[in-house]
N, C-alpha and C. Protein backbone atom coordinates (compact mmCIF):
# COMPACT_ATOMS: atom_id res chain seq x y z
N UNK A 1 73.60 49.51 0.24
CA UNK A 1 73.21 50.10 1.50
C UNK A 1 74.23 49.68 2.55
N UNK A 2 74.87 50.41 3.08
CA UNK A 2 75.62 50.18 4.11
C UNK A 2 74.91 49.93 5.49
N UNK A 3 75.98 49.67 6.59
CA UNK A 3 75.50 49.32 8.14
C UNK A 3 74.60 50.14 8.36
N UNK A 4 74.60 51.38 8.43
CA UNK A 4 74.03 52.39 9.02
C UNK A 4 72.77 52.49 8.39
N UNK A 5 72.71 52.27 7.27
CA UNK A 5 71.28 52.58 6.69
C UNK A 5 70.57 51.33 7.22
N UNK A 6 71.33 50.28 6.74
CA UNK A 6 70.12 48.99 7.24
C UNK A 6 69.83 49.00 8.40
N UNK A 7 70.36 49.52 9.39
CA UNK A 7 69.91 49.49 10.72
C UNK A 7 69.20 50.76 10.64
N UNK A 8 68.89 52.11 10.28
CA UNK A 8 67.81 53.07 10.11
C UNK A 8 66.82 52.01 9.59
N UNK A 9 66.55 51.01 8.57
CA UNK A 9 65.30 50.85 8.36
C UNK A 9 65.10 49.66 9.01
N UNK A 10 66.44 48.93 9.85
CA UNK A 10 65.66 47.65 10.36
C UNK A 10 65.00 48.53 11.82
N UNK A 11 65.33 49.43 12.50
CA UNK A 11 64.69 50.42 13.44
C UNK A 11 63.30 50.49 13.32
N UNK A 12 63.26 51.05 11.93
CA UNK A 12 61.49 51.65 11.67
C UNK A 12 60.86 50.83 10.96
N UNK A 13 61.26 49.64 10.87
CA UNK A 13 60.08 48.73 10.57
C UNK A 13 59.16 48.57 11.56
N UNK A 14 57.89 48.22 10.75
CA UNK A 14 56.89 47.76 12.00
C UNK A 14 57.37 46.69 12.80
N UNK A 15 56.59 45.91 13.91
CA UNK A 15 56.75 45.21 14.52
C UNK A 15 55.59 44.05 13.70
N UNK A 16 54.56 44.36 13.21
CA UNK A 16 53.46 43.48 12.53
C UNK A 16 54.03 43.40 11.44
N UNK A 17 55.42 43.66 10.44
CA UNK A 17 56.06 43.08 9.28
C UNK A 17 57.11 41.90 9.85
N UNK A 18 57.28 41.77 11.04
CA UNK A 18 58.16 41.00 11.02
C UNK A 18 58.00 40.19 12.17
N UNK A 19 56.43 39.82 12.73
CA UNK A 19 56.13 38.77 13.24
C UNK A 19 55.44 37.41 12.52
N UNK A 20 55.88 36.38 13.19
CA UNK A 20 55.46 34.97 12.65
C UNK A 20 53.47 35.29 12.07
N UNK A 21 53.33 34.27 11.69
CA UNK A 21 51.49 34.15 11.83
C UNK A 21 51.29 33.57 12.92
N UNK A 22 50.05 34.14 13.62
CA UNK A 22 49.94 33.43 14.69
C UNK A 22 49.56 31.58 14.91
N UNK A 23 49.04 31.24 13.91
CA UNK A 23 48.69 29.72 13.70
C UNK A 23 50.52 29.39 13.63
N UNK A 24 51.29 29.97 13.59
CA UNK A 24 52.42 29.25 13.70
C UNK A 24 53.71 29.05 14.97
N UNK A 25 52.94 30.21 16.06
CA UNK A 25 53.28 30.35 17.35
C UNK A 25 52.82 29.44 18.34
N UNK A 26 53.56 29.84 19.26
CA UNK A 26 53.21 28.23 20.46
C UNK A 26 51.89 29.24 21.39
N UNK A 27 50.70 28.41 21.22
CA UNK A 27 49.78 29.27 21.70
C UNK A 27 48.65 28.17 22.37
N UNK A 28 48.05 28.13 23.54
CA UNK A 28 47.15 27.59 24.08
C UNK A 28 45.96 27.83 24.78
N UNK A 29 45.14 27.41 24.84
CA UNK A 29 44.12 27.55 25.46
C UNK A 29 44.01 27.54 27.29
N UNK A 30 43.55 28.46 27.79
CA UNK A 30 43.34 28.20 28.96
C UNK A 30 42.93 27.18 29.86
N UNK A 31 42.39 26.09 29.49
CA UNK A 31 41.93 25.22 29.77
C UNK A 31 42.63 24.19 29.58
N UNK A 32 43.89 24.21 28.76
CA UNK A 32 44.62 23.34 28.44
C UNK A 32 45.54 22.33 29.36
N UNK A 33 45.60 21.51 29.51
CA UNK A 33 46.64 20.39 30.31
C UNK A 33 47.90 20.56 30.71
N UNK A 34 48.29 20.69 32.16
CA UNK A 34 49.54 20.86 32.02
C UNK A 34 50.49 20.05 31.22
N UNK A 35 50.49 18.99 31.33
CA UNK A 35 51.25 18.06 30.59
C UNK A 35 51.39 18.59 28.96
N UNK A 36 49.80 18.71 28.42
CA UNK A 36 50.01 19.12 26.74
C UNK A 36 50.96 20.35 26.52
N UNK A 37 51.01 20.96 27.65
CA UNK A 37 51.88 22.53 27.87
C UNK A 37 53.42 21.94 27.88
N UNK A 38 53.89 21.13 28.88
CA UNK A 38 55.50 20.45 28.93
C UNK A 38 55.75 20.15 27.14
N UNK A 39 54.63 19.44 26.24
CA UNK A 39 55.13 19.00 25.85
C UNK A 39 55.76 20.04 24.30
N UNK A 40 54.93 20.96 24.50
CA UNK A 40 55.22 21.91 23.53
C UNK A 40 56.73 22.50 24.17
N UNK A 41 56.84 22.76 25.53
CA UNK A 41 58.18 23.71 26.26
C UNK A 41 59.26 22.55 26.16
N UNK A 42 59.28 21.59 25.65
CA UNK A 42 60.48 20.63 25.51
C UNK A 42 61.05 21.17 24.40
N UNK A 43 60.23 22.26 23.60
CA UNK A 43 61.00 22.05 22.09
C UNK A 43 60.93 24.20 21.90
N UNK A 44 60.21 24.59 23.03
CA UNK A 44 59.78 26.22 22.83
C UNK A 44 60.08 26.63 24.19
N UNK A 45 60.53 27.88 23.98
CA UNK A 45 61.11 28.88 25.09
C UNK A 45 59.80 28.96 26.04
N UNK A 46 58.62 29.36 25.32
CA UNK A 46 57.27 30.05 25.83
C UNK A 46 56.04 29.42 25.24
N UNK A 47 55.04 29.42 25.93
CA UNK A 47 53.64 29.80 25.50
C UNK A 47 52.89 30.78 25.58
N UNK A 48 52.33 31.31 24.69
CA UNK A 48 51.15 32.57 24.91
C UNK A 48 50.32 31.34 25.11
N UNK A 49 49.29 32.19 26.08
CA UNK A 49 48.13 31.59 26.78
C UNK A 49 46.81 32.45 26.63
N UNK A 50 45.54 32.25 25.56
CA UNK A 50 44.72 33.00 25.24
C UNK A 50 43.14 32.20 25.97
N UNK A 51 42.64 33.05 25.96
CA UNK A 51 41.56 32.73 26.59
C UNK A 51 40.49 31.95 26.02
N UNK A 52 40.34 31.90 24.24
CA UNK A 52 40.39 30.90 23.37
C UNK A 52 40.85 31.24 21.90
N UNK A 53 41.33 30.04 20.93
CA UNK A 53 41.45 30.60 19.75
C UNK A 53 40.27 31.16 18.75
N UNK A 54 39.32 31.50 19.37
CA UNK A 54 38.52 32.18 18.42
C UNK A 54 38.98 34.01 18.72
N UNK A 55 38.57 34.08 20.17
CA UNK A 55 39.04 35.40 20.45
C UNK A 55 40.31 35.91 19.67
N UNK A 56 41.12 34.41 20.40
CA UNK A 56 42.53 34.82 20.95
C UNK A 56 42.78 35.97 21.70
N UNK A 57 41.96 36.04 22.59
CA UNK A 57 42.23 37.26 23.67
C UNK A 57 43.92 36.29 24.54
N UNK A 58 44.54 37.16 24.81
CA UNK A 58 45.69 37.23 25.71
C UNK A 58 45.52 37.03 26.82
N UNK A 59 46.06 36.06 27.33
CA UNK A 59 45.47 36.28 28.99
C UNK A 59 46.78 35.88 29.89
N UNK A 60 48.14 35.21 29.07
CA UNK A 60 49.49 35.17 29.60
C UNK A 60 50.33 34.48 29.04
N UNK A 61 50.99 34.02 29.67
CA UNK A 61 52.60 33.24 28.77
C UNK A 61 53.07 32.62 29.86
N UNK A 62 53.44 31.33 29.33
CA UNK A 62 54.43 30.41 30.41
C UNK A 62 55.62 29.96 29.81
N UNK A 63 56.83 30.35 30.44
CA UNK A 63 57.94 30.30 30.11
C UNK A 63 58.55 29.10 30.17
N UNK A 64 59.49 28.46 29.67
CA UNK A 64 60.49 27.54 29.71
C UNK A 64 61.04 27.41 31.30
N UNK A 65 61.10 28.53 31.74
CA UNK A 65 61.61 28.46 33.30
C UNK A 65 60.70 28.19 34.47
N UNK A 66 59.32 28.61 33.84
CA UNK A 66 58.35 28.43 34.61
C UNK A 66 58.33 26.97 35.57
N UNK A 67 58.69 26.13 34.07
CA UNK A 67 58.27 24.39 34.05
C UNK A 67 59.26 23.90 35.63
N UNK A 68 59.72 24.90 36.33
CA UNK A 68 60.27 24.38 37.43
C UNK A 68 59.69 24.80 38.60
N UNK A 69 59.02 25.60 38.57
CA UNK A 69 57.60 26.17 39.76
C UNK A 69 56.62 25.01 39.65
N UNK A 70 56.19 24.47 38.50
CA UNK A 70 55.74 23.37 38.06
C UNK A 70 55.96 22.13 38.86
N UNK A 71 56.93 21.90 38.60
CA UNK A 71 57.22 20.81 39.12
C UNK A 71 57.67 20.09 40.22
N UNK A 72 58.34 21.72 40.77
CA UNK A 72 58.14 21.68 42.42
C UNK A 72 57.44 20.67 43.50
N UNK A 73 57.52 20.98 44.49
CA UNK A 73 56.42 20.42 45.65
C UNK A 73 55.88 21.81 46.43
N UNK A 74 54.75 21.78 46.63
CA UNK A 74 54.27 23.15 46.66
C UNK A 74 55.20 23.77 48.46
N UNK A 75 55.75 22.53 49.18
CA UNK A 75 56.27 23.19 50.30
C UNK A 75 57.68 24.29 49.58
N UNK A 76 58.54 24.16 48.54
CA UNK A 76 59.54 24.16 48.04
C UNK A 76 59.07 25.72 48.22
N UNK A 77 58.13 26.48 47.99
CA UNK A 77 57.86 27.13 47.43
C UNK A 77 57.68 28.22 48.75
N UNK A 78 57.47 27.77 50.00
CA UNK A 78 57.35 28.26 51.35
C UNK A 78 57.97 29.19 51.85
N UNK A 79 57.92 30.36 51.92
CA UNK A 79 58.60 31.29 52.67
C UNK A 79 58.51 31.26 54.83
N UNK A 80 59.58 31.97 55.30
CA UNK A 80 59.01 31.91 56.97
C UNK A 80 57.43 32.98 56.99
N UNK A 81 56.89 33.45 56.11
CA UNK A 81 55.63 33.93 56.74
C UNK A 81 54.38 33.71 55.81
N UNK A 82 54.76 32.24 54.94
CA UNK A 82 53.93 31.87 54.86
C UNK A 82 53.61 31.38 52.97
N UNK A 83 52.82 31.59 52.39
CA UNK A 83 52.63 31.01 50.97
C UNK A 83 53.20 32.34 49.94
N UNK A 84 53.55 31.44 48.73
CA UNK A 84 53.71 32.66 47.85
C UNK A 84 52.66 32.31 46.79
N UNK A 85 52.71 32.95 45.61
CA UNK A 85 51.84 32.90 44.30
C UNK A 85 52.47 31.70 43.30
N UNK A 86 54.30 31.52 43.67
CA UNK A 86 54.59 30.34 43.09
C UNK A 86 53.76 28.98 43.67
N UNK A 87 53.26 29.05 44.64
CA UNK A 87 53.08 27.73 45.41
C UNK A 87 51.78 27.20 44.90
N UNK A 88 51.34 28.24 44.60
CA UNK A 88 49.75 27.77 44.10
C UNK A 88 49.66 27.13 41.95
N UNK A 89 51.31 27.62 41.45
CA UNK A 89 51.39 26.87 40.43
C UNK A 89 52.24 25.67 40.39
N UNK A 90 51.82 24.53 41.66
CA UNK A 90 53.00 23.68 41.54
C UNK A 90 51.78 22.78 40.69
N UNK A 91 52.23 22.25 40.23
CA UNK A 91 51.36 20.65 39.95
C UNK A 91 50.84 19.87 41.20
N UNK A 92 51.45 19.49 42.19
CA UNK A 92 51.49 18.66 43.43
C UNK A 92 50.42 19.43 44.29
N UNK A 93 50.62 20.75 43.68
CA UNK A 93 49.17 21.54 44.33
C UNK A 93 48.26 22.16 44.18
N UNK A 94 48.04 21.82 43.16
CA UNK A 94 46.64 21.70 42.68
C UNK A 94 46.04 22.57 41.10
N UNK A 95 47.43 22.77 40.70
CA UNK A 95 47.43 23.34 39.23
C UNK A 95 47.78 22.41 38.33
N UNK A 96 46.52 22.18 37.62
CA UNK A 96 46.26 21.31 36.70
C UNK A 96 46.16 22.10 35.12
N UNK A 97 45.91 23.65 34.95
CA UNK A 97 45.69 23.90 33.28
C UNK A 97 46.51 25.30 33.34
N UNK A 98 46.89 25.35 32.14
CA UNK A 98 47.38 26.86 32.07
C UNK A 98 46.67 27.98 32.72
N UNK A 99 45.32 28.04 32.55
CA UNK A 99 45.15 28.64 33.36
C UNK A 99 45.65 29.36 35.16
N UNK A 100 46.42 27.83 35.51
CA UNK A 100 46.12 27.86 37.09
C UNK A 100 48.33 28.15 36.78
N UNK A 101 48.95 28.18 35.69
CA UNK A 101 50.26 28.06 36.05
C UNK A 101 50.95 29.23 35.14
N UNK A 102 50.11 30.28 34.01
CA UNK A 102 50.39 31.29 33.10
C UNK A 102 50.88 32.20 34.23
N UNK A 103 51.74 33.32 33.47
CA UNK A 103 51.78 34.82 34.39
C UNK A 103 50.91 35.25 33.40
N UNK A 104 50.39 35.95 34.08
CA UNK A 104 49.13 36.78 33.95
C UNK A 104 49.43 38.43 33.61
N UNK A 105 50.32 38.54 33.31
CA UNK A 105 50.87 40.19 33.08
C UNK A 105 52.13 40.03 31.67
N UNK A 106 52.01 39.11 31.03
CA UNK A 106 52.97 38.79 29.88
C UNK A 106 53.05 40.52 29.42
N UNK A 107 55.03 40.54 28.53
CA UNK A 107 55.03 41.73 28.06
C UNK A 107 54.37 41.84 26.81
N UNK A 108 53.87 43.48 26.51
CA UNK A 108 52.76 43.00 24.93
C UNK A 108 53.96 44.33 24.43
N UNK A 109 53.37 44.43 23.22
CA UNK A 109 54.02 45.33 22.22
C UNK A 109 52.73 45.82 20.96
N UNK A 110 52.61 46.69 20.78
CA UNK A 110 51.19 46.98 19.53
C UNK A 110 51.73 46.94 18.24
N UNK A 111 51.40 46.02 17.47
CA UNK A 111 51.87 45.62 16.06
C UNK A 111 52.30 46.48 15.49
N UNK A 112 51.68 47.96 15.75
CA UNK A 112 52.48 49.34 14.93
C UNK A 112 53.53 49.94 15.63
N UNK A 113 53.76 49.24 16.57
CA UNK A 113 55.48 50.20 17.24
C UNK A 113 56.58 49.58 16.28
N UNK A 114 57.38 50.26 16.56
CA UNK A 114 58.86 49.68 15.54
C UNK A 114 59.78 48.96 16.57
N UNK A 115 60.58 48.50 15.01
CA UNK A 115 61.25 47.39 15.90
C UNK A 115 62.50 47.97 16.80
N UNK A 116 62.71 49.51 16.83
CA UNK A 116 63.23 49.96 17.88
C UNK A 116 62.48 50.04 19.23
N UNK A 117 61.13 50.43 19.17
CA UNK A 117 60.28 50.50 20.20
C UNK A 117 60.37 48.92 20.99
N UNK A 118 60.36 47.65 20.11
CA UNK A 118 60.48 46.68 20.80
C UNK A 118 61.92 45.88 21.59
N UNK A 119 62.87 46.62 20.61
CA UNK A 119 64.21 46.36 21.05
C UNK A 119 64.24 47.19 22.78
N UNK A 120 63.99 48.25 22.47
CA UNK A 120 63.97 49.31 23.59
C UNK A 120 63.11 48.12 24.60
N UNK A 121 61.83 48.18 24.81
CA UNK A 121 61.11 47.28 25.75
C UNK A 121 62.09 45.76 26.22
N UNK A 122 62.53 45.26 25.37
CA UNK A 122 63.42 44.13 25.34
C UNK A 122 64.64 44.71 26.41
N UNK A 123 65.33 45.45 26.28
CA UNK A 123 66.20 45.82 26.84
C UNK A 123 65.53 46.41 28.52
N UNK A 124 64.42 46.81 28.50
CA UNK A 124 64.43 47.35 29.91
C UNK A 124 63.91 46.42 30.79
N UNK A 125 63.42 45.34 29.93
CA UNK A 125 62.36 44.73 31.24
C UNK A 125 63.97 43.24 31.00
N UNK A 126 64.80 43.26 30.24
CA UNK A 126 65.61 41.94 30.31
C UNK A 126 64.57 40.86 29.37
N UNK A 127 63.57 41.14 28.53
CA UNK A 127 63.05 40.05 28.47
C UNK A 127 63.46 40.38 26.83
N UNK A 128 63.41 38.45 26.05
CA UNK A 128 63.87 38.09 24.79
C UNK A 128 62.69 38.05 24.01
N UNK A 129 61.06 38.06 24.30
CA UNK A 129 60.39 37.72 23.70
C UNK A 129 58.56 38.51 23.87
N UNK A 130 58.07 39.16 22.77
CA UNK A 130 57.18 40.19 23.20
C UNK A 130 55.83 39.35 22.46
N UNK A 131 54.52 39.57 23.60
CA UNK A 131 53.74 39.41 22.53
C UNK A 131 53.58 40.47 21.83
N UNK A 132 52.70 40.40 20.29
CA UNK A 132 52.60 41.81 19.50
C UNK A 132 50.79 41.49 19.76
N UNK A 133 50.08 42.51 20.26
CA UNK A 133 48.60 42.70 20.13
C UNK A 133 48.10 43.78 19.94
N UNK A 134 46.63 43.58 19.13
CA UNK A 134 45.66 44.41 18.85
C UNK A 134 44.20 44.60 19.50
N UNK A 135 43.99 45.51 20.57
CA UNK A 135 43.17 45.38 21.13
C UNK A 135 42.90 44.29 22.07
N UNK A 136 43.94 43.69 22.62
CA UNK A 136 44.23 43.18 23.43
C UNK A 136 44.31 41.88 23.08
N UNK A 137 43.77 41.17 21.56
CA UNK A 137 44.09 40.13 21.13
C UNK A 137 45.69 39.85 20.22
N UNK A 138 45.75 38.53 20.79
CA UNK A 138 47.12 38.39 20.65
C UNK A 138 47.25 38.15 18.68
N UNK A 139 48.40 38.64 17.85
CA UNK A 139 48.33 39.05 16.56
C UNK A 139 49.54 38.25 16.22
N UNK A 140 50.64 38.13 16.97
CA UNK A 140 52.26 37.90 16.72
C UNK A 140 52.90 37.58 17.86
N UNK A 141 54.16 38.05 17.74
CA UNK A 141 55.40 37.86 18.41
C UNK A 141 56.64 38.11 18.17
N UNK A 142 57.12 38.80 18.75
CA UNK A 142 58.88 39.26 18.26
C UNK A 142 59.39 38.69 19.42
N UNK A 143 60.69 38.22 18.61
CA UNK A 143 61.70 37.37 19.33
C UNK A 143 63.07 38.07 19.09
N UNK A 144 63.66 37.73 20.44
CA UNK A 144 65.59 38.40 19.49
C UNK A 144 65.90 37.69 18.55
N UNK A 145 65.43 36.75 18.27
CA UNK A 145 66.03 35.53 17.28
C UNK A 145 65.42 36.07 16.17
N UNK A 146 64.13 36.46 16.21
CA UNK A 146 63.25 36.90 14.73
C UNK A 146 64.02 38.09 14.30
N UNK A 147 64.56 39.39 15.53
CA UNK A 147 64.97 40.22 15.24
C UNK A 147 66.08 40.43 13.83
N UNK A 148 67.22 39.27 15.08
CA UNK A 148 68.53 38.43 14.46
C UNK A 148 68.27 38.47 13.34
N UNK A 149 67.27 37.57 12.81
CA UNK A 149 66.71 37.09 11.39
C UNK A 149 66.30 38.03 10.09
N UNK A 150 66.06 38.98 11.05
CA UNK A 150 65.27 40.17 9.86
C UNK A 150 66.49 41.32 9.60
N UNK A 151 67.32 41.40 10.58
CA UNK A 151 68.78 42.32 10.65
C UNK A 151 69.45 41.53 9.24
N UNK A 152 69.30 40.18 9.49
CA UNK A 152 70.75 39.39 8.80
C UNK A 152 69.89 39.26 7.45
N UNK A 153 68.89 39.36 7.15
CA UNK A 153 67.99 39.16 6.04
C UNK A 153 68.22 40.51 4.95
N UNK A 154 68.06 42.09 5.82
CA UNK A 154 67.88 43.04 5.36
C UNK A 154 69.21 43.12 4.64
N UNK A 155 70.27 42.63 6.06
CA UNK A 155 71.80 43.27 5.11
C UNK A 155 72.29 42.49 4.18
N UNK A 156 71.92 40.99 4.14
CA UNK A 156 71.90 40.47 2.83
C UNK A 156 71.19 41.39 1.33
N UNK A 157 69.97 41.53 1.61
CA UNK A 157 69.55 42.44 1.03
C UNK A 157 69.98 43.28 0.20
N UNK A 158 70.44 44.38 1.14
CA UNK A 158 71.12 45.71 1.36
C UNK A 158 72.52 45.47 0.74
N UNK A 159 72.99 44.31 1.03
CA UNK A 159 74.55 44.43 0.77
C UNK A 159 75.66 45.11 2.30
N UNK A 160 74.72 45.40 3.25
CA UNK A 160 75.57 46.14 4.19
C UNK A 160 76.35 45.06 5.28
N UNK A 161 77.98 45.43 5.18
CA UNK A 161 78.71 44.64 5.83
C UNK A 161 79.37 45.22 7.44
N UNK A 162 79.87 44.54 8.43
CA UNK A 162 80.01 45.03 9.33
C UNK A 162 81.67 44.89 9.01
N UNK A 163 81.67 46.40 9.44
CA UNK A 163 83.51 46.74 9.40
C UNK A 163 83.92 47.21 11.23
N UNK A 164 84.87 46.66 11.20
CA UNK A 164 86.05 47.13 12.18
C UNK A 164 85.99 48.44 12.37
């Protein structure tokens, strides 16, 4: 199979063939500690943030970049007319659980779009990392890195090499 084909089927794969299990994603409870949250983002880009693991309903994601709204002082955060929505996730002011420091609008993806549909989403919003859900509970996750992984997997596979 050459370039071209492996990339036709790394395209139309699902997005639910080539996400992690979720027991193996960085995932927390709403109620959870900020601190227990740092200590997972020392070693992970993100957290999905579910409302509990029985549901696992979705309820947001806190990023690696976040951890600096965090840690702030909530004046840092001050505009001239007044408070923003960062200010209310500093630690120093009064956000203590994921709950109080998640974005609340994380990007999702539905386990049956393909992995063009998610590349595409990836590309418009700039972001590296999708949740995958079903009915609004969280199922997976595609990453560019997983992408990476399943491209370089297939053309092993396949045999398909990249030419000049």
């Amino acid at each position: 199979m050459g370039l071209e084909e492996t990339l036709e089927t790394f395209h139309s794969l699902k997005v639910r063939a080539v996400t992690p299990r979720p027991d193996s994603m960085p995932v927390v409870e709403e109620g959870t500690a900020i601190l227990d949250i740092l200590k997972i983002l020392r070693t992970r880009h993100h957290v999905w943030v579910v409302e509990d693991r029985e549901t696992m309903k979705l309820t947001g994601v806190i990023r690696y970049l976040d951890v600096i709204d965090i840690l702030l002082p909530p004046e840092a955060h001050r505009f001239r007319l007044g408070m923003t929505g960062r200010t209310m996730k500093s630690a120093l002011g009064g956000a203590s659980s994921a709950r109080d420091v998640a974005e609340r609008h994380p990007l999702t993806i539905d386990a049956d779009a393909t992995v063009l549909d998610a590349l595409m989403k990836m590309k418009k919003y700039k972001m590296q990392v999708l949740a995958v859900v079903e009915d609004g509970k969280l199922v997976g996750e595609v990453s560019l890195r997983i992408l990476i992984d399943e491209l370089l997997r297939l053309s092993r596979v396949g045999g398909a090499q990249w030419k000049p």
